[in-house]
PDB file of N, CA and C in Angstrom:
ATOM      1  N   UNK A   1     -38.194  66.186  34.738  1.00  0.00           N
ATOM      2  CA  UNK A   1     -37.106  65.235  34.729  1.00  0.00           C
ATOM      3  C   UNK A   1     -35.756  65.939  34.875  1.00  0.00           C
ATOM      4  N   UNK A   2     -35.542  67.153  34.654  1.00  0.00           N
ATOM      5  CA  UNK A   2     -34.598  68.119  34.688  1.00  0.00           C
ATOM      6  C   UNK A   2     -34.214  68.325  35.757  1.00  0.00           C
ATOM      7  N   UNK A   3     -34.717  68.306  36.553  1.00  0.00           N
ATOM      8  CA  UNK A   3     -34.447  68.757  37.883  1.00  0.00           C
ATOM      9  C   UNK A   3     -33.798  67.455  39.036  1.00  0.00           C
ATOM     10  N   UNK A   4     -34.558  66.882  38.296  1.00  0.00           N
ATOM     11  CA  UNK A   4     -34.459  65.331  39.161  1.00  0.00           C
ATOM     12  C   UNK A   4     -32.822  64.603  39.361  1.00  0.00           C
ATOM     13  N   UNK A   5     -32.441  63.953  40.263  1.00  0.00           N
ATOM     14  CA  UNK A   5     -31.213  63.074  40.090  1.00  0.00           C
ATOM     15  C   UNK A   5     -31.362  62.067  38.720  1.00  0.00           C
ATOM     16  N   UNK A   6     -30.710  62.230  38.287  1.00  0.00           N
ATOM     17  CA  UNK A   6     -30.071  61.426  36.377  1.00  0.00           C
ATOM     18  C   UNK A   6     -30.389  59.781  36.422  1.00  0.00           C
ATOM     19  N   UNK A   7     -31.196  59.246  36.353  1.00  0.00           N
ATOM     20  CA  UNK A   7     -31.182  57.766  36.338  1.00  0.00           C
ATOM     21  C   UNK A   7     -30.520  56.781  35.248  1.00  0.00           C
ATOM     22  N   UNK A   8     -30.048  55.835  35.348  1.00  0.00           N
ATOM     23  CA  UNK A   8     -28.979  55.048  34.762  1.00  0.00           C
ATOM     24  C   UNK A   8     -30.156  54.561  33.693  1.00  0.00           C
ATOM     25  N   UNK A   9     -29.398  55.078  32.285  1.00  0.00           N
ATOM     26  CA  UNK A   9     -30.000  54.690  30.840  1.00  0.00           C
ATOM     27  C   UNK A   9     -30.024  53.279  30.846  1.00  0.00           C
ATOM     28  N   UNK A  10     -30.899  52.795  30.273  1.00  0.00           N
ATOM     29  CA  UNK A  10     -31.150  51.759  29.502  1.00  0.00           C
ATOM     30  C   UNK A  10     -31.236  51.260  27.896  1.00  0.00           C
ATOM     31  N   UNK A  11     -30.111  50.535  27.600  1.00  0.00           N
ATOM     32  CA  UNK A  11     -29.952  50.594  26.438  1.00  0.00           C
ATOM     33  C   UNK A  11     -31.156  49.901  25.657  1.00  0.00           C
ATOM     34  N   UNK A  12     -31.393  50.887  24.443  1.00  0.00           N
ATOM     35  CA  UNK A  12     -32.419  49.919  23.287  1.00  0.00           C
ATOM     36  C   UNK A  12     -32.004  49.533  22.619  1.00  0.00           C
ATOM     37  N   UNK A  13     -32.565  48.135  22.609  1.00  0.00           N
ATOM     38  CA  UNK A  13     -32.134  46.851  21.704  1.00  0.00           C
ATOM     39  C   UNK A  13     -32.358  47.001  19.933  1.00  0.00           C
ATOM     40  N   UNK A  14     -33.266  47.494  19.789  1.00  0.00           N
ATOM     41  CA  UNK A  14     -34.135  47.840  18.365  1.00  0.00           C
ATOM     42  C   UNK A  14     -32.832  48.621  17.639  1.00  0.00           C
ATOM     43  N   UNK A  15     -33.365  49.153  16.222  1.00  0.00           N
ATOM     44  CA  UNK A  15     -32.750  49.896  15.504  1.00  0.00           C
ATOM     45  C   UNK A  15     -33.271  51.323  15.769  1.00  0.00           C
ATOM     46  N   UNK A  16     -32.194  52.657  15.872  1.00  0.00           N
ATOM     47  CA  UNK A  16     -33.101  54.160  16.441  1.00  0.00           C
ATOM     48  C   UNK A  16     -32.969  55.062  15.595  1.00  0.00           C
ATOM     49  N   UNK A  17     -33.612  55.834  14.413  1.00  0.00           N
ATOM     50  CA  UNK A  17     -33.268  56.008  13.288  1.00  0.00           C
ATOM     51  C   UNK A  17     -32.852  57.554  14.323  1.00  0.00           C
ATOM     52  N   UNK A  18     -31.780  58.199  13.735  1.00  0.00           N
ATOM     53  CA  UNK A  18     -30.519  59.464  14.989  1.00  0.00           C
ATOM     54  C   UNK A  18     -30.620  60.306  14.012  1.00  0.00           C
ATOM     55  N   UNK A  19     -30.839  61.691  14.199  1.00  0.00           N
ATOM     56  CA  UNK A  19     -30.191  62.706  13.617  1.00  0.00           C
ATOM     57  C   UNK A  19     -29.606  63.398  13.868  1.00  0.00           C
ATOM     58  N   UNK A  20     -28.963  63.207  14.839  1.00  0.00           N
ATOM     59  CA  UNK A  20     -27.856  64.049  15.442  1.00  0.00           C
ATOM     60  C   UNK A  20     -26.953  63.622  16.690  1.00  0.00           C
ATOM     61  N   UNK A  21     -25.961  62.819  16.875  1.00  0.00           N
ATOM     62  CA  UNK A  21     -25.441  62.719  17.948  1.00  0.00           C
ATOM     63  C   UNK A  21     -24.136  63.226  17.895  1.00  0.00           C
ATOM     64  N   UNK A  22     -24.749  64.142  19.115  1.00  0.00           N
ATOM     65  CA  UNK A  22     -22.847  65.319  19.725  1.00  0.00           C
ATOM     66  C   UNK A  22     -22.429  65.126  21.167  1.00  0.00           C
ATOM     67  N   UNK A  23     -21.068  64.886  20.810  1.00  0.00           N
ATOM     68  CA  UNK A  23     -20.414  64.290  21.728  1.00  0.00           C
ATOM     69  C   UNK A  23     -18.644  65.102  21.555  1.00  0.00           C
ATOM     70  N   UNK A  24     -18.362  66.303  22.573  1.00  0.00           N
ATOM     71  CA  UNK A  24     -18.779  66.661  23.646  1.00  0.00           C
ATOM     72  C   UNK A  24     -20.077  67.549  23.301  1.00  0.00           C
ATOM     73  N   UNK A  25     -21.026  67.698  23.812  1.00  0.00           N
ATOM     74  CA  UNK A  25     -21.612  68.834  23.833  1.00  0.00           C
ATOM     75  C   UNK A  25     -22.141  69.821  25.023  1.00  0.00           C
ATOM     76  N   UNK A  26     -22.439  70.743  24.770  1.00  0.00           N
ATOM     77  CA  UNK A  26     -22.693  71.879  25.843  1.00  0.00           C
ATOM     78  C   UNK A  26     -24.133  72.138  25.672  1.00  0.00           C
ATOM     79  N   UNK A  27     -24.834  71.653  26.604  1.00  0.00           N
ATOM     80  CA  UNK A  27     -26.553  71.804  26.528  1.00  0.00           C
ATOM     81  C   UNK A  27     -26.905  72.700  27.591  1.00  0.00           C
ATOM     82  N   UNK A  28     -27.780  73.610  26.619  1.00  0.00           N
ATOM     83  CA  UNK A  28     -28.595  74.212  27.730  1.00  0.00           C
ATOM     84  C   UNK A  28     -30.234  74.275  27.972  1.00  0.00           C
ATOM     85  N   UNK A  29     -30.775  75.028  28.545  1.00  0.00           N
ATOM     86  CA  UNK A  29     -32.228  74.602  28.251  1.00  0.00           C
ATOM     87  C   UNK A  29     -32.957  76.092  28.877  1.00  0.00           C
ATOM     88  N   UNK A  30     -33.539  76.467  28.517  1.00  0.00           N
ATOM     89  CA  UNK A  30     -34.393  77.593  28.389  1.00  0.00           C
ATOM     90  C   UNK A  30     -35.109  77.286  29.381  1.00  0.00           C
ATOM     91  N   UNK A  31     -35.652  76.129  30.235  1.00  0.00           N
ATOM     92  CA  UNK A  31     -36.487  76.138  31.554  1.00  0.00           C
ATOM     93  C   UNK A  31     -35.430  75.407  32.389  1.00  0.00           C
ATOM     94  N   UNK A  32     -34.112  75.745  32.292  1.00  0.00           N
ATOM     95  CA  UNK A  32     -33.419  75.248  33.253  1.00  0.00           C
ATOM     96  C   UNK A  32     -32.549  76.409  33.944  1.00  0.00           C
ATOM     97  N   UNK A  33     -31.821  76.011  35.073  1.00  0.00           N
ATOM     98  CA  UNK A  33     -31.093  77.002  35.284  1.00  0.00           C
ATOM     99  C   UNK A  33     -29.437  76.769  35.025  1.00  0.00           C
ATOM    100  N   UNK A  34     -28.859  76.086  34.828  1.00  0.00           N
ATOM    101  CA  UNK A  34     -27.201  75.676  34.240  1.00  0.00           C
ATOM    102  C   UNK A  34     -26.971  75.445  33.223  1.00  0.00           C
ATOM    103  N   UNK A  35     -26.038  75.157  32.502  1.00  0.00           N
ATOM    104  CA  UNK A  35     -25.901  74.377  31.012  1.00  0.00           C
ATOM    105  C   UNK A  35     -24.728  73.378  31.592  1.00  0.00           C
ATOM    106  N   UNK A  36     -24.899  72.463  31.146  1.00  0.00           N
ATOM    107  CA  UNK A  36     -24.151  71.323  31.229  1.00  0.00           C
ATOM    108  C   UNK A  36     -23.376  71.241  30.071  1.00  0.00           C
ATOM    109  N   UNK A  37     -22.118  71.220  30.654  1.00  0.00           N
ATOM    110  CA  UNK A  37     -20.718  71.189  29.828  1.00  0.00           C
ATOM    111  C   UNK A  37     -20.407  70.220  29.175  1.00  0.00           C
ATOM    112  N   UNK A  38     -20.588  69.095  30.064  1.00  0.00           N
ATOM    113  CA  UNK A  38     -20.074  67.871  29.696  1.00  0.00           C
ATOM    114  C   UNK A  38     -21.218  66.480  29.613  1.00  0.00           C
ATOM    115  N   UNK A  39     -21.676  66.406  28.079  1.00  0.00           N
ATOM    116  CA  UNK A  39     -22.901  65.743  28.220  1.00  0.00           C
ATOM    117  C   UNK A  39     -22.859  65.159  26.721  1.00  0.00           C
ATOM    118  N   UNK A  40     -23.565  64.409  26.350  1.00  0.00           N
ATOM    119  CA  UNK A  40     -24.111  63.781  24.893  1.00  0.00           C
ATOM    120  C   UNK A  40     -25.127  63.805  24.900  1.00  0.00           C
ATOM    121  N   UNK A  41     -25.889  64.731  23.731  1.00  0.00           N
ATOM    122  CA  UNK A  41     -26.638  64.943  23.427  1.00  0.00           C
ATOM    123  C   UNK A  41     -27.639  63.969  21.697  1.00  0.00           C
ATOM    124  N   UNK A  42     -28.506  63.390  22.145  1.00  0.00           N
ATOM    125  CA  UNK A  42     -28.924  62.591  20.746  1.00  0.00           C
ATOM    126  C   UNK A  42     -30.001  62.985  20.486  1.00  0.00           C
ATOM    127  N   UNK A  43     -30.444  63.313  18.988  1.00  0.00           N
ATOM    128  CA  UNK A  43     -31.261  63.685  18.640  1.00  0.00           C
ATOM    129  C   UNK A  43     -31.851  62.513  17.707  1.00  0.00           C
ATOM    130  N   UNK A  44     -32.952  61.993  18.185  1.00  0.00           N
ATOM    131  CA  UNK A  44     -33.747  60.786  17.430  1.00  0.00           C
ATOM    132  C   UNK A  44     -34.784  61.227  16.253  1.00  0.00           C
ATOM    133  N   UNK A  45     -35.543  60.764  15.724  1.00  0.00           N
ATOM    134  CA  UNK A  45     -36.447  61.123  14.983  1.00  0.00           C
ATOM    135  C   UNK A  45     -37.889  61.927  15.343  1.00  0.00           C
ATOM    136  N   UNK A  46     -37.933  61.165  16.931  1.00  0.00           N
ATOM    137  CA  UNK A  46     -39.188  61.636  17.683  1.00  0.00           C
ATOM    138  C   UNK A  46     -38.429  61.900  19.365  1.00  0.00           C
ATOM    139  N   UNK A  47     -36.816  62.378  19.780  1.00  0.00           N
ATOM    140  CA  UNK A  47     -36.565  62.623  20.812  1.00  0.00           C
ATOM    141  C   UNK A  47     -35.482  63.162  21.109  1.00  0.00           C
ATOM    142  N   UNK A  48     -35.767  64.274  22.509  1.00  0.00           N
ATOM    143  CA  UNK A  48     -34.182  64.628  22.518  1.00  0.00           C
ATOM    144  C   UNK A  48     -33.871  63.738  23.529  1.00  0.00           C
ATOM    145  N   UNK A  49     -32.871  63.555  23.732  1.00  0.00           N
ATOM    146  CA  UNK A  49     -31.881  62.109  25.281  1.00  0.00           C
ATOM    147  C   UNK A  49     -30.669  62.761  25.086  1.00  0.00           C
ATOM    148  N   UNK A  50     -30.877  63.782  26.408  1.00  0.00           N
ATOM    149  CA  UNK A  50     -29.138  63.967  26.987  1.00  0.00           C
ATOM    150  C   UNK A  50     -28.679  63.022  28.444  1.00  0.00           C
ATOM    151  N   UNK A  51     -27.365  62.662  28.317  1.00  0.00           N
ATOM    152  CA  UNK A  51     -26.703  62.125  28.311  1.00  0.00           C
ATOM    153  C   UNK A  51     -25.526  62.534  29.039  1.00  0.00           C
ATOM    154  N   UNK A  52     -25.308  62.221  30.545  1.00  0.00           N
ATOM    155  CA  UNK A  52     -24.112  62.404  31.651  1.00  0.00           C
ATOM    156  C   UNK A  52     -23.403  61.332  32.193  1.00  0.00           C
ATOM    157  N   UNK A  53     -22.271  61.564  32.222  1.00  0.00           N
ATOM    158  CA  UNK A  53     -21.968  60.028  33.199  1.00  0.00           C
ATOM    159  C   UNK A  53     -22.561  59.929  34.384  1.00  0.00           C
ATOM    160  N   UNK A  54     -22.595  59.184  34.425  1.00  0.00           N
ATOM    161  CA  UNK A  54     -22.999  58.266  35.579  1.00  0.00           C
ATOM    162  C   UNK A  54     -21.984  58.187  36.717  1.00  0.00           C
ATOM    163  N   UNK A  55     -22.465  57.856  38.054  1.00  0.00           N
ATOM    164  CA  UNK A  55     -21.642  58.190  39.569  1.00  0.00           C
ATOM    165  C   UNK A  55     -20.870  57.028  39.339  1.00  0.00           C
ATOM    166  N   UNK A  56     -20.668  56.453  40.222  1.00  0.00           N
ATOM    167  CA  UNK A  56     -19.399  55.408  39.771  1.00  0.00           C
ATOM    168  C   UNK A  56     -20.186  54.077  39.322  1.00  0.00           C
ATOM    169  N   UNK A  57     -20.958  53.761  39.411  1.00  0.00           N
ATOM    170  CA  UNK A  57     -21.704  52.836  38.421  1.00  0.00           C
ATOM    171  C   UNK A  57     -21.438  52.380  37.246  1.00  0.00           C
ATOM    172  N   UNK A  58     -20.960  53.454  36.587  1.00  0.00           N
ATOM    173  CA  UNK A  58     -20.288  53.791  34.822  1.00  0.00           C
ATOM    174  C   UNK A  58     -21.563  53.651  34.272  1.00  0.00           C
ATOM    175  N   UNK A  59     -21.039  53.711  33.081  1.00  0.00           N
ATOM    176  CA  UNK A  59     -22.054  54.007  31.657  1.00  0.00           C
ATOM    177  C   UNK A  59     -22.658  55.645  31.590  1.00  0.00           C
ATOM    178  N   UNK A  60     -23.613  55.638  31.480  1.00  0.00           N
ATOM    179  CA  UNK A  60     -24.289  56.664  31.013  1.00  0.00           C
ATOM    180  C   UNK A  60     -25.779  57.027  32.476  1.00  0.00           C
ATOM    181  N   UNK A  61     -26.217  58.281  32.771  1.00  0.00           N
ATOM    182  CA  UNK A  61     -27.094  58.611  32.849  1.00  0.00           C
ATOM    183  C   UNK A  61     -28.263  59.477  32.523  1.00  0.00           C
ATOM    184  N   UNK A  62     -29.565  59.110  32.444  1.00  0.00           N
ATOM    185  CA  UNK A  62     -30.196  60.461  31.412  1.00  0.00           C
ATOM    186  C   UNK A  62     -30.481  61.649  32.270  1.00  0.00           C
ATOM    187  N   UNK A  63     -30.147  62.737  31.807  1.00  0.00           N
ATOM    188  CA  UNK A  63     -30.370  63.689  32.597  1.00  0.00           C
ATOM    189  C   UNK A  63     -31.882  64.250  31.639  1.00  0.00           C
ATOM    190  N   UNK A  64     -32.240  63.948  30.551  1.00  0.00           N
ATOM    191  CA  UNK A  64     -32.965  64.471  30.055  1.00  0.00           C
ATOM    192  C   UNK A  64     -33.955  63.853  28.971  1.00  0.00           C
ATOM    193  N   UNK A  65     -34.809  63.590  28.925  1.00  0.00           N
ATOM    194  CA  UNK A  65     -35.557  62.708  27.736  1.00  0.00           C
ATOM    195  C   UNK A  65     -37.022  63.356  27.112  1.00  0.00           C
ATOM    196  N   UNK A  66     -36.980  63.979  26.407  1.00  0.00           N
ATOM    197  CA  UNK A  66     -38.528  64.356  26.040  1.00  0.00           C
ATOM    198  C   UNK A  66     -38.555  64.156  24.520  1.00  0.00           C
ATOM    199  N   UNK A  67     -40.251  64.434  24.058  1.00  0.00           N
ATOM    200  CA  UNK A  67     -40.635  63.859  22.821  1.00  0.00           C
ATOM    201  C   UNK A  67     -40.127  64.987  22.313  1.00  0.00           C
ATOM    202  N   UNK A  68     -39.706  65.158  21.131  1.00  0.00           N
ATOM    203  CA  UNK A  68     -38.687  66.240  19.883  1.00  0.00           C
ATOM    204  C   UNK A  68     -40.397  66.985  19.447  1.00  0.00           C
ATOM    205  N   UNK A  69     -40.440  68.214  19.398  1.00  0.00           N
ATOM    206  CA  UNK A  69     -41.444  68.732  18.642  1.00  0.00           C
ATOM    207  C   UNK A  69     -41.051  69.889  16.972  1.00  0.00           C
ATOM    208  N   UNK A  70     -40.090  70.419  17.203  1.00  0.00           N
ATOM    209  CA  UNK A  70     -39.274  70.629  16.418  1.00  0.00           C
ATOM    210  C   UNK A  70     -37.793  70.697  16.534  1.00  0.00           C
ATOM    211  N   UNK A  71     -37.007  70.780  15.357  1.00  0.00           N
ATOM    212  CA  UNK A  71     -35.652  71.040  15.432  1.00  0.00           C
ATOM    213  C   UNK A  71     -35.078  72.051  14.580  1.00  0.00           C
ATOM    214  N   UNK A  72     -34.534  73.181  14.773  1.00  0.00           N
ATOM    215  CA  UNK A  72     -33.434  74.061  14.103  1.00  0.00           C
ATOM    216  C   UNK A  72     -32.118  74.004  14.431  1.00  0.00           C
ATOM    217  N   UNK A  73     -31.129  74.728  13.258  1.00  0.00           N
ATOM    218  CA  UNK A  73     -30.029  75.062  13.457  1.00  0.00           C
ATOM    219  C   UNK A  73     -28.993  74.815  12.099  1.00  0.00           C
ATOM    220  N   UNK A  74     -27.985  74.816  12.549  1.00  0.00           N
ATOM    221  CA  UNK A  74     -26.812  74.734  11.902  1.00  0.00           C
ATOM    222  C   UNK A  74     -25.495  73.597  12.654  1.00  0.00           C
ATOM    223  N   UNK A  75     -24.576  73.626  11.510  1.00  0.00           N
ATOM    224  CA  UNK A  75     -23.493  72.943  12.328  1.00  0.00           C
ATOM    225  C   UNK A  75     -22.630  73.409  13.651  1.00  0.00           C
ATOM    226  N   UNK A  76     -22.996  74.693  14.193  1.00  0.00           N
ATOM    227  CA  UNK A  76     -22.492  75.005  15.468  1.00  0.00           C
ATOM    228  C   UNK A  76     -23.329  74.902  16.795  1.00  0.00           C
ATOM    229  N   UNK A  77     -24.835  75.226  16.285  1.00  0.00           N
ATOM    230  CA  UNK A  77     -25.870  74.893  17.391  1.00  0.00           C
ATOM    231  C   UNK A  77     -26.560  74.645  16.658  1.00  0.00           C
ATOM    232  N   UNK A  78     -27.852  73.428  17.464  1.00  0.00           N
ATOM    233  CA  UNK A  78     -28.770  72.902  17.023  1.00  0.00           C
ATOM    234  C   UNK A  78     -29.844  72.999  18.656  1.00  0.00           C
ATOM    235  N   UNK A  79     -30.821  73.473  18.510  1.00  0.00           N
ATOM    236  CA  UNK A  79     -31.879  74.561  18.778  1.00  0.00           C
ATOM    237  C   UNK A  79     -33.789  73.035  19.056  1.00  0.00           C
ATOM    238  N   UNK A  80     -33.829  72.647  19.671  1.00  0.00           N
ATOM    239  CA  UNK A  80     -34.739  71.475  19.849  1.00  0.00           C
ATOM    240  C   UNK A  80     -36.113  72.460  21.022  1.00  0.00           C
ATOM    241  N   UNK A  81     -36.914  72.092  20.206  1.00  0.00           N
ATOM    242  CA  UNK A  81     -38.210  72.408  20.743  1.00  0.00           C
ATOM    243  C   UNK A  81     -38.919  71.182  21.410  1.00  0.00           C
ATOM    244  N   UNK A  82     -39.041  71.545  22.696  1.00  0.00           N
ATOM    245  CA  UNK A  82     -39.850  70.528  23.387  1.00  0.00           C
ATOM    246  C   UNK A  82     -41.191  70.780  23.820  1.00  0.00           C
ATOM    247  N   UNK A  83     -42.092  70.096  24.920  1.00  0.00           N
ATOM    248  CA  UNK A  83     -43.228  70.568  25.053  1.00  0.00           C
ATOM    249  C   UNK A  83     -43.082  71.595  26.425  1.00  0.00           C
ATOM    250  N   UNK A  84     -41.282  71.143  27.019  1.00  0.00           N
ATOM    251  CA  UNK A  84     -41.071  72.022  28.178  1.00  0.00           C
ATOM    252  C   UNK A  84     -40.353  73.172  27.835  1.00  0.00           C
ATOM    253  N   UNK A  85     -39.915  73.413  26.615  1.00  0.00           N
ATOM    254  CA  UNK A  85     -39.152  74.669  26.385  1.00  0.00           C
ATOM    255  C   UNK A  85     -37.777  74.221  25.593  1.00  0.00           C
ATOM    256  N   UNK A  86     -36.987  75.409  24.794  1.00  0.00           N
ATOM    257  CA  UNK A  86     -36.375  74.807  24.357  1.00  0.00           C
ATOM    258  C   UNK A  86     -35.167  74.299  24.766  1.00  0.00           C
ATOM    259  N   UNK A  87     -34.095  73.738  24.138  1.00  0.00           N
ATOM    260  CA  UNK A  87     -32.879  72.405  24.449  1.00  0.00           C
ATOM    261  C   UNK A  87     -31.703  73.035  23.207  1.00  0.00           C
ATOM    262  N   UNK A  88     -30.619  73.935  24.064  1.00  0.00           N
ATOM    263  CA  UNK A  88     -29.629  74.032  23.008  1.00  0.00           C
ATOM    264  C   UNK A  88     -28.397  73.374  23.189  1.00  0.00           C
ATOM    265  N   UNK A  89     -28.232  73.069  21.780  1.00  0.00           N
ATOM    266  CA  UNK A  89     -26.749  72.147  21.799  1.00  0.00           C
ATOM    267  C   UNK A  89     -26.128  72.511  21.104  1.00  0.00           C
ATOM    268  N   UNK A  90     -24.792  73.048  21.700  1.00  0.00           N
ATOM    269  CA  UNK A  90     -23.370  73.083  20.764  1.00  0.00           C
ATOM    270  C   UNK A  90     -22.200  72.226  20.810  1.00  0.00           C
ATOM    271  N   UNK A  91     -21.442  71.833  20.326  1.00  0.00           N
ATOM    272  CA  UNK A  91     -20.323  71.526  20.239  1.00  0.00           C
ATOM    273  C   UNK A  91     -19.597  71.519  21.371  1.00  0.00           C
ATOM    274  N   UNK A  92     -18.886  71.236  21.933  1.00  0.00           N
ATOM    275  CA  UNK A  92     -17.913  71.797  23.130  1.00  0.00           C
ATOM    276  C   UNK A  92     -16.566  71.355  23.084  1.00  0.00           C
ATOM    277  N   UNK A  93     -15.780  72.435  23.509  1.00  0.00           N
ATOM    278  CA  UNK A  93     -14.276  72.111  22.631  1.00  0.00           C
ATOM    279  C   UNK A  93     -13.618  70.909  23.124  1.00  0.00           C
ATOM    280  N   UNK A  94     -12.103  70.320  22.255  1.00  0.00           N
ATOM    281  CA  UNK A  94     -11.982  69.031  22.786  1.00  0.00           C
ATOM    282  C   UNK A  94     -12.857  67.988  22.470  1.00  0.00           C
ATOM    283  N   UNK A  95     -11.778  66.697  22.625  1.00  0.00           N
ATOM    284  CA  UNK A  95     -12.478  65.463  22.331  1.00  0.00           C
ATOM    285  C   UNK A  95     -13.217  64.246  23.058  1.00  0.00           C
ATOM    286  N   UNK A  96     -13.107  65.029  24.671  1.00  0.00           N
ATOM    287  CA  UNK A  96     -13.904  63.944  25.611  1.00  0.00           C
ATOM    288  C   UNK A  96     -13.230  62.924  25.593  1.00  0.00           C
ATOM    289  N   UNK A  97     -11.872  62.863  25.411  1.00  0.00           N
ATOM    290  CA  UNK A  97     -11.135  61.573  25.861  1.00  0.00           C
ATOM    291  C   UNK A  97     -11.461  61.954  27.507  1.00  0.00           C
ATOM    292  N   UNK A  98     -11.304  60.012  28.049  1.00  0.00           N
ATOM    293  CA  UNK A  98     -10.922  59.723  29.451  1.00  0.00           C
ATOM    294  C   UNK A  98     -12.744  59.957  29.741  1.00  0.00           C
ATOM    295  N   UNK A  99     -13.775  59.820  29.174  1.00  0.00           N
ATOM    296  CA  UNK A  99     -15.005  59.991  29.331  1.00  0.00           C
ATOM    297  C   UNK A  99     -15.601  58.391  28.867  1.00  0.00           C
ATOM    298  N   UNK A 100     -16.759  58.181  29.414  1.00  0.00           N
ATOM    299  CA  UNK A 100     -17.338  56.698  29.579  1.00  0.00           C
ATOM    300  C   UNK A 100     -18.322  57.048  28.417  1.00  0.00           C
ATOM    301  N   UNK A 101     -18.977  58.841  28.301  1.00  0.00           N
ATOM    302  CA  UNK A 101     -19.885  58.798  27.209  1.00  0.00           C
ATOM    303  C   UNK A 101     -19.161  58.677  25.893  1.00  0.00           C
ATOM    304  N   UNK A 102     -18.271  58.675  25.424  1.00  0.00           N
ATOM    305  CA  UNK A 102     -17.353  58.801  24.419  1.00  0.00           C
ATOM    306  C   UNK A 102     -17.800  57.252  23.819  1.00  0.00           C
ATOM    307  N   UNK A 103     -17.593  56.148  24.481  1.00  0.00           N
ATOM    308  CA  UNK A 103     -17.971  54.858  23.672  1.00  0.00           C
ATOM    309  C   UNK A 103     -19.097  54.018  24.021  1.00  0.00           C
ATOM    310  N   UNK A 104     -20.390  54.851  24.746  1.00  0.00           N
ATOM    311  CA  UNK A 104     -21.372  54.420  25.366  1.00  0.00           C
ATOM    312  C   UNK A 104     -21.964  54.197  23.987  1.00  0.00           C
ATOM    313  N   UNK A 105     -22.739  53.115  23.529  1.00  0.00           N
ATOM    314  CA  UNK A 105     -23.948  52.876  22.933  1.00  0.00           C
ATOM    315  C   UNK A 105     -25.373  52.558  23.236  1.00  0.00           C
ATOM    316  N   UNK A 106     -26.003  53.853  23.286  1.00  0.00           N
ATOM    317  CA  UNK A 106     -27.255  53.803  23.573  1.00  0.00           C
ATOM    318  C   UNK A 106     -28.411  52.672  22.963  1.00  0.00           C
ATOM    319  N   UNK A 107     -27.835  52.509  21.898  1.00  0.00           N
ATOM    320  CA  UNK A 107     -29.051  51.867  20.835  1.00  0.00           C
ATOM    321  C   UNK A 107     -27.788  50.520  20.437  1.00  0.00           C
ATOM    322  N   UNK A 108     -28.883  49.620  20.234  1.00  0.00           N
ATOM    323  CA  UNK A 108     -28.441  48.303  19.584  1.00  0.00           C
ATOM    324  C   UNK A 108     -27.927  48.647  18.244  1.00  0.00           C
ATOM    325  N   UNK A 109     -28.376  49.493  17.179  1.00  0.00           N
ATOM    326  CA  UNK A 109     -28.116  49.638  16.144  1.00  0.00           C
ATOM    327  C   UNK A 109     -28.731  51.484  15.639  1.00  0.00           C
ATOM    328  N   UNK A 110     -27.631  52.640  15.259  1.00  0.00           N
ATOM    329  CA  UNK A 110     -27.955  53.453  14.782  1.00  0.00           C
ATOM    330  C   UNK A 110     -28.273  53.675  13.759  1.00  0.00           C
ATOM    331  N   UNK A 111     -29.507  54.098  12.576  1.00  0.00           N
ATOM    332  CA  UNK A 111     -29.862  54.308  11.308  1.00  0.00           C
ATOM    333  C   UNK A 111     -29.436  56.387  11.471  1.00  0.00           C
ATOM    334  N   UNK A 112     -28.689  56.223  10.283  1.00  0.00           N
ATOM    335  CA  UNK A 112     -28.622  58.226  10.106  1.00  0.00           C
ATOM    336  C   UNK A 112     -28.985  58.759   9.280  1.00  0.00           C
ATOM    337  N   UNK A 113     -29.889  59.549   9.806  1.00  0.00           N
ATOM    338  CA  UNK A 113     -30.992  60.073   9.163  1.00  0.00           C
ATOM    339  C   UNK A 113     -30.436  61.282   8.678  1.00  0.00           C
ATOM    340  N   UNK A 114     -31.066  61.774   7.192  1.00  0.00           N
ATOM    341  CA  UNK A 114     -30.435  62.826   6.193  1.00  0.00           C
ATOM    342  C   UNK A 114     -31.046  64.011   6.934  1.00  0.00           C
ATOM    343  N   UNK A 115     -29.974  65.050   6.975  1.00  0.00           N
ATOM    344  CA  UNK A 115     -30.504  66.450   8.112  1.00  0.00           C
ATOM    345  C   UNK A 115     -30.720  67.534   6.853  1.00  0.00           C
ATOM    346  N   UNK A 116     -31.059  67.301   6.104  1.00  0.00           N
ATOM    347  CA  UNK A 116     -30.806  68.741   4.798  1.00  0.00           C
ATOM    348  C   UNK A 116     -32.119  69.524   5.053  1.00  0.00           C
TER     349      UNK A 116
END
């Protein structure tokens, strides 16, 4: 799916229990070849979903969706194990004003889940 052109997300209606959503963040990926600068990255209970704008369409597109197998890290990077390799996310400086991912809502309703 990495490789592929980004297809336009579809929002879920349900409740998505999140443990992590960073926005700006800087993702990279261990079976990829770039890191993407400018992206939102969400970490679900059972998924990682990164997150690019979209061509002029607006909203959001996924550049990335797989099932979560583990997760490490700290508050500067957070470190996601997939079944394709791993998914790192940091922070990225600035506040992503003038960005469409900034007030995109993926999910009908976010539950936040305790990261300790």
């Amino acid at each position: 799916m990495l490789n592929e052109a980004p297809t336009p997300h579809q929002v879920i209606a349900g409740p998505v229990k999140v443990r992590n959503d960073i926005y700006p963040a800087e993702v990279t990926f261990s079976f990829g070849t770039n890191p993407y600068a400018r992206s939102r990255a969400i970490l679900t209970a059972d998924r990682v979903l990164v997150l690019v704008e979209a061509g002029s369409g607006g909203g959001a597109a996924v550049l990335y969706d797989e099932r979560l197998e583990d997760v490490t890290g700290n508050r500067r990077q957070i470190v996601a194990t997939t079944a394709d390799g791993e998914v790192t996310i940091s922070r990225a400086s600035g506040c992503g004003c003038g960005s469409r991912l900034r007030s995109y809502r993926p999910f009908g309703r976010s539950l936040r889940m305790a990261t300790r």
